[in-house]
N, C-alpha and C. Protein backbone atom coordinates (compact mmCIF):
# COMPACT_ATOMS: atom_id res chain seq x y z
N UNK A 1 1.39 -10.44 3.75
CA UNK A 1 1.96 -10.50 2.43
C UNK A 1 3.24 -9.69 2.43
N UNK A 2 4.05 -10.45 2.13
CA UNK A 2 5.47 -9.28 1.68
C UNK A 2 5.49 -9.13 0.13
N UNK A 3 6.31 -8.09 -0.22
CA UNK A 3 6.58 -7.90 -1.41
C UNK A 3 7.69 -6.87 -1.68
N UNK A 4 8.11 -7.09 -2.92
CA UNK A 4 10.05 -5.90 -2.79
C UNK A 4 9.77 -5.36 -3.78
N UNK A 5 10.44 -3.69 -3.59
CA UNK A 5 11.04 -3.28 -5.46
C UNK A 5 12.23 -2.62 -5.02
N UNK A 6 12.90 -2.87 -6.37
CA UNK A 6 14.25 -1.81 -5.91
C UNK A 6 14.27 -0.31 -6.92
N UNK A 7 14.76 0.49 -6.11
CA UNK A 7 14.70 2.03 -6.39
C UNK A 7 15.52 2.21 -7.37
N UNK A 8 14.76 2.60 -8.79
CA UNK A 8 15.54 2.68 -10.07
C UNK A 8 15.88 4.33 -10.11
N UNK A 9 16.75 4.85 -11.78
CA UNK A 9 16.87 6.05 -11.25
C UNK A 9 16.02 6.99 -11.50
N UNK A 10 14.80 6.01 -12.22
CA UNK A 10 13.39 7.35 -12.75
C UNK A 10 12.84 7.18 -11.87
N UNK A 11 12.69 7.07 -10.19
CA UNK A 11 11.84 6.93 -8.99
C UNK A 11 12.74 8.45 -7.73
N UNK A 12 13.86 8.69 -8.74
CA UNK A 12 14.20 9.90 -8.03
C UNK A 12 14.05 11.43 -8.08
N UNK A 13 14.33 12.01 -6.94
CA UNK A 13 13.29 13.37 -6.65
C UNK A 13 14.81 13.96 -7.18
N UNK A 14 14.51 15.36 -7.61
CA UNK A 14 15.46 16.19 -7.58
C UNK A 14 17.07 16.55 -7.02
N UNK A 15 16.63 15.90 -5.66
CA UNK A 15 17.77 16.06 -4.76
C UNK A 15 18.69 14.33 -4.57
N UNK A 16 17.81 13.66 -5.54
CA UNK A 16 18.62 12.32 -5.46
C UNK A 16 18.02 11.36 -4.75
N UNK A 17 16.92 11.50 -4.29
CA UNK A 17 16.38 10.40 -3.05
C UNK A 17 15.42 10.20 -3.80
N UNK A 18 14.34 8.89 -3.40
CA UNK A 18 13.42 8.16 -3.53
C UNK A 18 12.16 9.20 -3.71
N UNK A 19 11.36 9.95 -4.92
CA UNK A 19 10.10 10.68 -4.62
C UNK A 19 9.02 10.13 -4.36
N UNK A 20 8.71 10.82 -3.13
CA UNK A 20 7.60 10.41 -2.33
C UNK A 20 6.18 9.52 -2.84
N UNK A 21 5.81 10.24 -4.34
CA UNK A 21 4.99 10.02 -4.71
C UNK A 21 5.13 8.37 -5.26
N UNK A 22 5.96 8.77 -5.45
CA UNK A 22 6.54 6.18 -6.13
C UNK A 22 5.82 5.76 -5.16
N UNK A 23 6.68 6.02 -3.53
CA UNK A 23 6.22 5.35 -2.53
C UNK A 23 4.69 5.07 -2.23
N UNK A 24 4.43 6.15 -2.08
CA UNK A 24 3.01 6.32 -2.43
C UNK A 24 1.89 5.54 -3.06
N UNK A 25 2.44 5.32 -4.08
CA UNK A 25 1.88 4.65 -5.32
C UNK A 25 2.09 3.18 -5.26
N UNK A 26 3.35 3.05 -4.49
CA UNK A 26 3.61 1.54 -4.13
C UNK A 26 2.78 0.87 -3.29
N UNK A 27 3.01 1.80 -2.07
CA UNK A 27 2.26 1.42 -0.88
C UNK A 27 0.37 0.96 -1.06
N UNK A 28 -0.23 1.79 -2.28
CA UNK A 28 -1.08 1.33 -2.67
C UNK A 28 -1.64 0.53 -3.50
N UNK A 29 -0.73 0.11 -4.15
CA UNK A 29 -1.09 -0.99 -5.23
C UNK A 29 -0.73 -2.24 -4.25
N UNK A 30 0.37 -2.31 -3.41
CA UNK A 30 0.61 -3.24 -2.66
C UNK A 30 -0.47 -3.65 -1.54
N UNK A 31 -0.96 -2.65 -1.04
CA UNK A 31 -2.40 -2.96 -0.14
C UNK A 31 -3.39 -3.34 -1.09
N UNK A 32 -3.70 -2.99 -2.14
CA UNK A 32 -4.96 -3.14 -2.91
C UNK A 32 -4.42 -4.92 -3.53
N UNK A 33 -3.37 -5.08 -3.80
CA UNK A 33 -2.86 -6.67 -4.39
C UNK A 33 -3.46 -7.60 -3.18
N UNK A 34 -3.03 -7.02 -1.65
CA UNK A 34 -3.12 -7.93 -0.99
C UNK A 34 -4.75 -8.00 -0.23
N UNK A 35 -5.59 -7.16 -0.65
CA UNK A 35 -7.14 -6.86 -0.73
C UNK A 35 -7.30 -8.02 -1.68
N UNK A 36 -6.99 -7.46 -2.35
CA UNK A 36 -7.66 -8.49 -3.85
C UNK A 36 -7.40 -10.04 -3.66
N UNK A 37 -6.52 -10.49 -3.59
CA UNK A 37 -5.73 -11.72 -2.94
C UNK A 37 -6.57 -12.36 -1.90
N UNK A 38 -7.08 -11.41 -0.64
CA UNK A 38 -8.04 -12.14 0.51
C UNK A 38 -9.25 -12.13 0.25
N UNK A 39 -9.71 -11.19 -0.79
CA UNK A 39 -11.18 -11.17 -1.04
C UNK A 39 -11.45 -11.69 -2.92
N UNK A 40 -10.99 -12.50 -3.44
CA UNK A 40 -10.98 -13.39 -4.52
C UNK A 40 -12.49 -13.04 -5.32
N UNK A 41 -12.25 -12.22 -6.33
CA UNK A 41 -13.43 -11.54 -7.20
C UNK A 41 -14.18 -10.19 -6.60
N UNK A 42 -13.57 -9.72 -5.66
CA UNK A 42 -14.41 -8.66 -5.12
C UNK A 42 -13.12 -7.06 -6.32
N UNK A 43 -14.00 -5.62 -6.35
CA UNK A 43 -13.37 -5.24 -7.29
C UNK A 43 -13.52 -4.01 -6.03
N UNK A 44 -12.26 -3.50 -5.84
CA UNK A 44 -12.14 -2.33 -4.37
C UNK A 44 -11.52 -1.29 -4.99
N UNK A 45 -11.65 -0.25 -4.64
CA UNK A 45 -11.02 1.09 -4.37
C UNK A 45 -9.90 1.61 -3.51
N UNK A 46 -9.44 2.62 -3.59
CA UNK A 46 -8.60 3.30 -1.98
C UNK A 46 -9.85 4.26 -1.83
N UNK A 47 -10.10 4.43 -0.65
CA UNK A 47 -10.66 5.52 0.16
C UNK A 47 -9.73 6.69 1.11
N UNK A 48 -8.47 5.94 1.54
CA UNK A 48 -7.65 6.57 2.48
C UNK A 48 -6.47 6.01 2.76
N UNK A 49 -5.25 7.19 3.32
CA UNK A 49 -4.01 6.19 4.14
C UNK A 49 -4.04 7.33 5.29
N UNK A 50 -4.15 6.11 5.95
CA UNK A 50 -3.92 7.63 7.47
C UNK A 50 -3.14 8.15 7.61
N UNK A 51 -1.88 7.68 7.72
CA UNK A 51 -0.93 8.77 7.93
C UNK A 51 0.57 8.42 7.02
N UNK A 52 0.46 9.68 6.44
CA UNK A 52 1.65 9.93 5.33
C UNK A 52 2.88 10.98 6.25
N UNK A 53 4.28 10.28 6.54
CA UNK A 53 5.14 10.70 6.80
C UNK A 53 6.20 9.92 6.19
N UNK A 54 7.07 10.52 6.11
CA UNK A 54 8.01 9.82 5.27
C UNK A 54 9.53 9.90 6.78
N UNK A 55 10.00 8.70 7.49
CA UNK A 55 11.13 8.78 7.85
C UNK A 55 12.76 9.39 7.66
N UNK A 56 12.51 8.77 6.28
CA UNK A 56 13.98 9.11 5.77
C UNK A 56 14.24 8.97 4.36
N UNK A 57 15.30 9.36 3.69
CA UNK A 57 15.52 9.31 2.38
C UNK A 57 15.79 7.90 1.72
N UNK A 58 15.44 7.99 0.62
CA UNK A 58 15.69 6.21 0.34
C UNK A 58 16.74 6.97 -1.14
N UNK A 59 17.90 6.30 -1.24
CA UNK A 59 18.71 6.24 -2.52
C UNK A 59 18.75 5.50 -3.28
N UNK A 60 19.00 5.73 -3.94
CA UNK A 60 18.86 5.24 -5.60
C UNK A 60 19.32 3.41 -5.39
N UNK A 61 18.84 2.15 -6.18
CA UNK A 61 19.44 0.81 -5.56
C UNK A 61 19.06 0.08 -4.25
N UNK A 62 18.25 0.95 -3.32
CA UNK A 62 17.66 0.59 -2.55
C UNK A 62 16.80 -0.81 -2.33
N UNK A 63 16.56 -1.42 -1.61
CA UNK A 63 15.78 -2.60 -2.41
C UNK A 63 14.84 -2.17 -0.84
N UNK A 64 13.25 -2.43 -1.30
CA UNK A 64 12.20 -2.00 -0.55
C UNK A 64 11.79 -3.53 0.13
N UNK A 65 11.64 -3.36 1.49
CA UNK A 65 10.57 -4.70 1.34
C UNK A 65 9.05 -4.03 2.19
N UNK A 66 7.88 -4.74 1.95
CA UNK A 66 6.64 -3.85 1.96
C UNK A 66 6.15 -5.08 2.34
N UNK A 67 5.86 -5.11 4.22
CA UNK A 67 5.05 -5.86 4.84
C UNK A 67 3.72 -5.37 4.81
N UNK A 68 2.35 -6.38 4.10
CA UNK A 68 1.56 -6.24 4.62
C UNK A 68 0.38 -6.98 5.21
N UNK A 69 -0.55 -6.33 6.15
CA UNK A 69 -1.38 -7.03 6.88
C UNK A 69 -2.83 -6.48 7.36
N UNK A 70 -4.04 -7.55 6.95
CA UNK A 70 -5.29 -6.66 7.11
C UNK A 70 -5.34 -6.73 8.85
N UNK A 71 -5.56 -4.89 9.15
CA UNK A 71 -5.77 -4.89 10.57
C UNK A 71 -7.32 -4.48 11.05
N UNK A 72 -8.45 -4.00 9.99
CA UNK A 72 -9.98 -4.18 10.19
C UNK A 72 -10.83 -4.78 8.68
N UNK A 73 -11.96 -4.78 9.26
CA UNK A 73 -12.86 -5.46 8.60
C UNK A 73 -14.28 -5.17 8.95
N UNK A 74 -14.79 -4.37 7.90
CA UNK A 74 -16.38 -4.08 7.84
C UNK A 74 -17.33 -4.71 6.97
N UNK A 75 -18.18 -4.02 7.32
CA UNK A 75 -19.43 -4.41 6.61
C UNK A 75 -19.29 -4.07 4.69
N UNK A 76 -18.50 -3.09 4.40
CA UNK A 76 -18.11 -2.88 3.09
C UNK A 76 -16.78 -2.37 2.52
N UNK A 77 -15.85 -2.32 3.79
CA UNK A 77 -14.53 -1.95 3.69
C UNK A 77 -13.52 -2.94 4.29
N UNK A 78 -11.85 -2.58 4.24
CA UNK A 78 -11.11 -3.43 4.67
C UNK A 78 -9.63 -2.17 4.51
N UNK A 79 -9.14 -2.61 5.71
CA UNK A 79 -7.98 -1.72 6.02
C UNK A 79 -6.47 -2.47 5.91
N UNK A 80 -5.45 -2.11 5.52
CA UNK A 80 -4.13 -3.00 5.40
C UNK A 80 -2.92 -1.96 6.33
N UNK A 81 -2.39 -2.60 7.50
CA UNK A 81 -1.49 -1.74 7.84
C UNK A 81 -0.11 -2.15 6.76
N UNK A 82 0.74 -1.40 6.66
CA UNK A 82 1.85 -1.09 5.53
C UNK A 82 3.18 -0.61 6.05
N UNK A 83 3.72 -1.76 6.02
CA UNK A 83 5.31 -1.12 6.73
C UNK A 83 6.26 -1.31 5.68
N UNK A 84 6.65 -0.15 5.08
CA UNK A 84 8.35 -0.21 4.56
C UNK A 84 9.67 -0.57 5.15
N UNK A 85 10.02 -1.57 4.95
CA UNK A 85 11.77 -1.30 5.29
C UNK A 85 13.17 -1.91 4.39
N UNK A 86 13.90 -1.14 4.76
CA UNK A 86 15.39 -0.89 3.69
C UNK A 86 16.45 -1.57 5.24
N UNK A 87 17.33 -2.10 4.88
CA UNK A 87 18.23 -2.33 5.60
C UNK A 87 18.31 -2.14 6.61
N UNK A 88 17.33 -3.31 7.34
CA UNK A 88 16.46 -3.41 8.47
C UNK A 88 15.82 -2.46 9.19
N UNK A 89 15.23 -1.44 8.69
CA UNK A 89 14.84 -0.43 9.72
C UNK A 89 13.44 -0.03 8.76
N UNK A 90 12.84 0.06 9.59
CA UNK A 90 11.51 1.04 8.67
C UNK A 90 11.60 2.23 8.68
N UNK A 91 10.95 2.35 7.03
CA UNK A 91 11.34 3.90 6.60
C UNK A 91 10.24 4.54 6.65
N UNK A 92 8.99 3.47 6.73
CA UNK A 92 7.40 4.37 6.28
C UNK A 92 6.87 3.20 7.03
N UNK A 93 5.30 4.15 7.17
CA UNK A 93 3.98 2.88 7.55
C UNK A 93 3.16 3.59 7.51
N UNK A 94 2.11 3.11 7.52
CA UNK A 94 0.47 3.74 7.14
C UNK A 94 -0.65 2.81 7.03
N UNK A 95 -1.44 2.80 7.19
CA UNK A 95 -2.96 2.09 6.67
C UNK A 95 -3.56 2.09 5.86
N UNK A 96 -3.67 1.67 5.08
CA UNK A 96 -4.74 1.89 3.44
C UNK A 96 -6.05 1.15 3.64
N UNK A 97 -7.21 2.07 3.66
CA UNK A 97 -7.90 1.48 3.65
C UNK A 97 -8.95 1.49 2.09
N UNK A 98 -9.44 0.27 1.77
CA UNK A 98 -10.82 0.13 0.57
C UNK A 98 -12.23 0.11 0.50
N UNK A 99 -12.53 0.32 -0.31
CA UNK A 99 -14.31 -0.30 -0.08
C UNK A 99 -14.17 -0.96 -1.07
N UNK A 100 -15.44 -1.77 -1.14
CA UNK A 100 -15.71 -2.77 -2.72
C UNK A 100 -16.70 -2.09 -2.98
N UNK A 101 -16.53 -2.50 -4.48
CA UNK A 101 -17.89 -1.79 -5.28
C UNK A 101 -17.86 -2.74 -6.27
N UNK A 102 -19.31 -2.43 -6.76
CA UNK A 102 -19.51 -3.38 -7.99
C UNK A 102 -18.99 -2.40 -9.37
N UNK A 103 -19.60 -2.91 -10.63
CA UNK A 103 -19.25 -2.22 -11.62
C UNK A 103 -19.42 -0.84 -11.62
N UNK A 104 -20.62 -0.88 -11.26
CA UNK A 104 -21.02 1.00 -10.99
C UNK A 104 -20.68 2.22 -9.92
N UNK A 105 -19.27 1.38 -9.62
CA UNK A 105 -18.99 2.08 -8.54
C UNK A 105 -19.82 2.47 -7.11
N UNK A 106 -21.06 1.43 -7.30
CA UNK A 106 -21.79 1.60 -5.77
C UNK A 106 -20.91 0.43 -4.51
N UNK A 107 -21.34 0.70 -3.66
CA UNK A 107 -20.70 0.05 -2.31
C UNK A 107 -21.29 -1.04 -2.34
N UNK A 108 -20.76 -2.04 -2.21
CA UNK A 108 -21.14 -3.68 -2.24
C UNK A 108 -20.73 -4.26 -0.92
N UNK A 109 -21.18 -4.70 0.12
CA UNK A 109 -20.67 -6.17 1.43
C UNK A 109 -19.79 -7.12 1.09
N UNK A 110 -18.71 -6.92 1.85
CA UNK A 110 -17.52 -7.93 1.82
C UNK A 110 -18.42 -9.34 1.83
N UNK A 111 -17.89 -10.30 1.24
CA UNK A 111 -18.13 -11.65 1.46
C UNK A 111 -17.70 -12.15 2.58
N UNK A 112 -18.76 -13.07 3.38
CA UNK A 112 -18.73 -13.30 4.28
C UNK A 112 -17.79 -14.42 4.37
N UNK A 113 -16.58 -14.52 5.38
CA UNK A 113 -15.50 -15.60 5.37
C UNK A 113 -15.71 -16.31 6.64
């Protein structure tokens, strides 16, 4: 799944660059869209992103593009690797992974595909 946003000026940190936390926030709604999307009625969580580093500064106008792709699959979870990039280069990547749960927030089995 791809998907874009471009860097407005309420997504900036103090010093003028992109704050971390947008990204953040992007990177997970964008894995959880593309969860939701492969698993059609199932209702998931975040559990984790493995690894949070940030490359480089992103400025203001930026336009994001946010490759993603499921790289495991369990018995009640599902993982999305997550690559950022700005003018051809990647700026970020990480893994997000979910579980499903039903209403009560207990752990529910992926549907079997």
């Amino acid at each position: 799944m791809e998907h874009h946003r471009l860097v407005l000026p309420e997504h900036m940190n103090q010093f003028g660059f992109l704050f971390g936390g947008h990204l953040l926030k992007w990177v997970d709604e964008i894995a959880w869209m593309a969860a939701t999307l492969d698993y059609q009625n199932c209702h998931f969580v975040t559990v984790g992103m493995k690894e949070v580093s940030f490359r480089q500064g992103v400025s203001e106008g930026a336009i994001l593009r946010f490759e993603t792709t499921r790289v495991y699959e369990g018995e009640t979870s599902v993982q999305y690797s997550v690559r950022v990039i700005t003018e051809g280069e990647a700026i970020f990547a990480t893994e997000v992974a979910f579980v499903r749960v039903d209403d009560e927030g207990r752990k529910q089995s992926l549907p079997k595909r």
